[in-house]
Every structure is written in structure tokens, then in C-alpha cells.
C-alpha atoms as a PDB file:
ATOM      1  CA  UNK A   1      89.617 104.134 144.309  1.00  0.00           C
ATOM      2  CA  UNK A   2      88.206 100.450 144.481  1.00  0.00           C
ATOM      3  CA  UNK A   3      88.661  98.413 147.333  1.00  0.00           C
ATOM      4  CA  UNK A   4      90.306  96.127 144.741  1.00  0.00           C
ATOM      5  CA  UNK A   5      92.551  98.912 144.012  1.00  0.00           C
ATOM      6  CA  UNK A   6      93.321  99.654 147.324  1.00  0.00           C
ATOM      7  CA  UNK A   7      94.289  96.400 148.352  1.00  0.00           C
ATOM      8  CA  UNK A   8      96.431  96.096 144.635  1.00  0.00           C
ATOM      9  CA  UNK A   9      98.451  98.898 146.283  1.00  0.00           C
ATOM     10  CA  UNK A  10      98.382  97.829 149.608  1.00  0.00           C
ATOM     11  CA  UNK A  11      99.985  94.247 148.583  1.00  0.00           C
ATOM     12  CA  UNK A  12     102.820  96.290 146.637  1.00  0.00           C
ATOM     13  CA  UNK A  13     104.157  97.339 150.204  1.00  0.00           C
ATOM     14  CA  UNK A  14     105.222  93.921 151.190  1.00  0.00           C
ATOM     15  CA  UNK A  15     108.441  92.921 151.543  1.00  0.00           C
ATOM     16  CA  UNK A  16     109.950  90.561 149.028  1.00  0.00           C
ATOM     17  CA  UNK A  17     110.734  86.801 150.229  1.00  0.00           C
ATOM     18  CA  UNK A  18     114.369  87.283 149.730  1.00  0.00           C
ATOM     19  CA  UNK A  19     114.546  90.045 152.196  1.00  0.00           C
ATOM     20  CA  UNK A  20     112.958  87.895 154.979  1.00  0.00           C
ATOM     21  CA  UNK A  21     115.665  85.365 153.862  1.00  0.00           C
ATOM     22  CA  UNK A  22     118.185  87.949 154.683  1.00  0.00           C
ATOM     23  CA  UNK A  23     116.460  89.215 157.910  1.00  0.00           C
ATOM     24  CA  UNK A  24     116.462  85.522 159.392  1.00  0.00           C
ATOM     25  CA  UNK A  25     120.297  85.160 158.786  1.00  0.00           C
ATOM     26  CA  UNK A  26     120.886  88.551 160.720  1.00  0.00           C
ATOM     27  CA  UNK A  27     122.133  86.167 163.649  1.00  0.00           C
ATOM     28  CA  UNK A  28     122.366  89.258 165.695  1.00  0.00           C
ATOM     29  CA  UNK A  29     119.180  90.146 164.926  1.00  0.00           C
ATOM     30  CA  UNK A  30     117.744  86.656 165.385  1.00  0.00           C
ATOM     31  CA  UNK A  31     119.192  86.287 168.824  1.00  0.00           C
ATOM     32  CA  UNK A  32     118.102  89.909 169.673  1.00  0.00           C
ATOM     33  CA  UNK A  33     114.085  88.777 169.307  1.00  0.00           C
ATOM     34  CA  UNK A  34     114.690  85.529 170.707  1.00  0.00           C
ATOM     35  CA  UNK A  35     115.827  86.982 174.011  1.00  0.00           C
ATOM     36  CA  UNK A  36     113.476  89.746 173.757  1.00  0.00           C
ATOM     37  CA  UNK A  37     109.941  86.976 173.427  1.00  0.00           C
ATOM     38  CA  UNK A  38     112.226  84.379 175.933  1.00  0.00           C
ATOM     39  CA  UNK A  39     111.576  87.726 178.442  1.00  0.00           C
ATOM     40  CA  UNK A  40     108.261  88.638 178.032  1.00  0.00           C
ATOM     41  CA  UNK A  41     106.876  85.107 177.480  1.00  0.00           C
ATOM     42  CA  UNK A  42     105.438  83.475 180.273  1.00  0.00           C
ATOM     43  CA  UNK A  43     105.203  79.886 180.324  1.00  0.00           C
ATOM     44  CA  UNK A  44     101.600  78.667 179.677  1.00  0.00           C
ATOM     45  CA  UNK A  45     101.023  82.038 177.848  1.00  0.00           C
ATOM     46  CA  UNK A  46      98.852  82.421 174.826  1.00  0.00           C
ATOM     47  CA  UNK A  47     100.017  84.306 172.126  1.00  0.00           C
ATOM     48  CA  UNK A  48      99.005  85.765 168.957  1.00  0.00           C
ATOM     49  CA  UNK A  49     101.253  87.446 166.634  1.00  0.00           C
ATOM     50  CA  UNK A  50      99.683  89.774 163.843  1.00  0.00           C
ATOM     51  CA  UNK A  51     101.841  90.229 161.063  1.00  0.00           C
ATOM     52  CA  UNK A  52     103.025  86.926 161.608  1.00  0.00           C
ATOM     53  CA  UNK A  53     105.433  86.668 158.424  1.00  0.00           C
ATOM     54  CA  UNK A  54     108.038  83.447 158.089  1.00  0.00           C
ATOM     55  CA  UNK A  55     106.650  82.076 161.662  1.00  0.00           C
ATOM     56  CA  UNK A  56     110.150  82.308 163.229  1.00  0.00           C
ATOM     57  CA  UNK A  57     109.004  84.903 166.542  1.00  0.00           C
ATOM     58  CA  UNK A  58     105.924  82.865 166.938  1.00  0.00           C
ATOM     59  CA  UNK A  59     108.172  79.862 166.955  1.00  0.00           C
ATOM     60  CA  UNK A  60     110.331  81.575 169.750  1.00  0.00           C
ATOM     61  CA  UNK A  61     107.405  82.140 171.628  1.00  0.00           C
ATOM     62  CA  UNK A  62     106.086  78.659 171.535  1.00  0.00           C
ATOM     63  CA  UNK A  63     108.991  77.255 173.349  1.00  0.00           C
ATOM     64  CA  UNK A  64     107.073  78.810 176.354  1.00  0.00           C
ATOM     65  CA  UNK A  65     103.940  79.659 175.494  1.00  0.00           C
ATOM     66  CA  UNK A  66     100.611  77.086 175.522  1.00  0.00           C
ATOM     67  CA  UNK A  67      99.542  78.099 172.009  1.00  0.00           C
ATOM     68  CA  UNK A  68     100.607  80.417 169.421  1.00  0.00           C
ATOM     69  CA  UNK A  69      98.317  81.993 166.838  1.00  0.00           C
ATOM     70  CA  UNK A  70      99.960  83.692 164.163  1.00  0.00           C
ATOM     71  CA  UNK A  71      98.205  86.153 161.432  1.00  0.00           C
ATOM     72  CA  UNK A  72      99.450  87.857 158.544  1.00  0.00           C
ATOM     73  CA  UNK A  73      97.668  89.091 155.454  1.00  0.00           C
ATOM     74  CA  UNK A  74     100.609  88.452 152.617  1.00  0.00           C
ATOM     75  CA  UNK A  75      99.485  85.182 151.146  1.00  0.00           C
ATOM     76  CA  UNK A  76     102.940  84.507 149.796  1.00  0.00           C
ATOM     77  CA  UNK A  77     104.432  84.579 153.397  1.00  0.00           C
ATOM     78  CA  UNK A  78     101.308  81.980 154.580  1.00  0.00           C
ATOM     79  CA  UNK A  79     102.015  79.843 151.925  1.00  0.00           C
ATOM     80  CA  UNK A  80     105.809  80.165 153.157  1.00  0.00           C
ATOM     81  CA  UNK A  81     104.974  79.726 156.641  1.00  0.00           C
ATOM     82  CA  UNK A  82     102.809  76.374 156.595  1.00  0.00           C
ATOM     83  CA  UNK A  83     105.624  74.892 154.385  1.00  0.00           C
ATOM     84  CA  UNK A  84     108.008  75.386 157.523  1.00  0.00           C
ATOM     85  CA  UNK A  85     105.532  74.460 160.056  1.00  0.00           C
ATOM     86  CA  UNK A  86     104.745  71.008 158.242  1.00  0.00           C
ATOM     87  CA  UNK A  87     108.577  70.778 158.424  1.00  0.00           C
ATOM     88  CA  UNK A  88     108.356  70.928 162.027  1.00  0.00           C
ATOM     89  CA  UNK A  89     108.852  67.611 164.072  1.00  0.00           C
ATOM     90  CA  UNK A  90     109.300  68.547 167.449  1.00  0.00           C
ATOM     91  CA  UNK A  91     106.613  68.965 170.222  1.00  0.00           C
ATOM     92  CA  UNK A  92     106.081  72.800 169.544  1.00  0.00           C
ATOM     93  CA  UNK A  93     104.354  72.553 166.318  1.00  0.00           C
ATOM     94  CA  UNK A  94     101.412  70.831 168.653  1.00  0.00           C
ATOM     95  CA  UNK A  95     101.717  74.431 170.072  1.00  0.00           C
ATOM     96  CA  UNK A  96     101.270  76.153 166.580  1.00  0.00           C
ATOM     97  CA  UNK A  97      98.107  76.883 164.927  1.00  0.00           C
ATOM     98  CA  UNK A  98      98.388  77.283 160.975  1.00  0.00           C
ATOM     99  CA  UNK A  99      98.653  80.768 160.120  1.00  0.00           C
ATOM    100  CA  UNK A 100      95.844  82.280 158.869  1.00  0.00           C
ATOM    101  CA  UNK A 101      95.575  84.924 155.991  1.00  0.00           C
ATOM    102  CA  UNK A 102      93.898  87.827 158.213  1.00  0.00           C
ATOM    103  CA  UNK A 103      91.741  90.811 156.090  1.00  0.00           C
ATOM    104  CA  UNK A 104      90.902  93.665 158.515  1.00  0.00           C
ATOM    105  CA  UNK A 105      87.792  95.493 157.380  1.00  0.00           C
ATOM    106  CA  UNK A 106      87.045  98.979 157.427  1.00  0.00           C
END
């Protein structure tokens, strides 16, 4: 196999848009992370999130946190993510880097 094959077949295994949609109505679930990173997050922490999808933990986590870096190799969910982030007028997106498409080599 090619590495262009492999990563053809390595893209099918995201998750399609809509589902995130769904995922970040789960209010349960929502609230369930929030309090989760609100606990573990220190304030003046730095944080980087791999696998960073819509943005919304890292968001979470910059309510404490110094600086957020969020990574995530689906380029559909980057493109996604700095759409909300240059939505974003409060004093956290200072917090938030751009998310970065991240390629792990072999």
C-alpha cells in the first residue's frame, strides 16, 4: 500500500460533521467534559489538545488555562474550527492558537 493509500483510508475513519453537530447538543454530554477540564485545569495551565476536532474542550479549557493549542489532522474539522474561533469575541480567543492540521510520521 502507498502512503497515499494509507492515508485515503485513514481519512475514511473520520467522523462526519453532522455527527459532531449532534455530539455538541448532547447537553449532558457537554456539561459532563466541561466539569471534567474545569477539574483538571489549573489556572495559568498550558494545554494542548490532539485530536482537537470542533474546538469546543479546548475552549473549556481556556477559561483557565494561559494558552491552548489544539491539533487535529481532519482538514474539514480545521477548516470548521477557525470559522468558530474567528467568531469568537471574548478575551479567550487571545488564549487560542489556530488549530493546526497535525501529520504524525512514521
Amino acid at each position: 500500500m502507498t502512503a497515499q493509500e494509507d492515508d485515503d483510508n485513514y481519512l475514511g475513519q473520520f467522523i462526519p460533521l453532522q455527527y459532531h453537530l449532534a455530539m455538541l447538543k448532547d447537553k449532558n454530554r457537554m456539561q459532563s467534559f466541561k466539569a471534567a477540564i474545569d477539574h483538571v485545569v489549573a489556572p495559568g495551565s498550558k494545554v494542548l489538545e490532539l485530536g482537537g476536532g470542533t474546538g469546543i474542550l479546548s475552549w473549556f479549557a481556556a477559561a483557565k488555562a494561559d494558552k491552548v493549542w489544539r491539533a487535529e489532522f481532519n482538514p474539514d474539522l480545521v477548516n470548521v474550527s477557525r470559522q468558530i474561533l474567528e467568531k469568537i469575541t471574548t478575551d479567550i480567543k487571545s488564549k487560542l492558537c489556530m488549530p493546526m492540521r497535525l501529520i504524525i510520521c512514521p
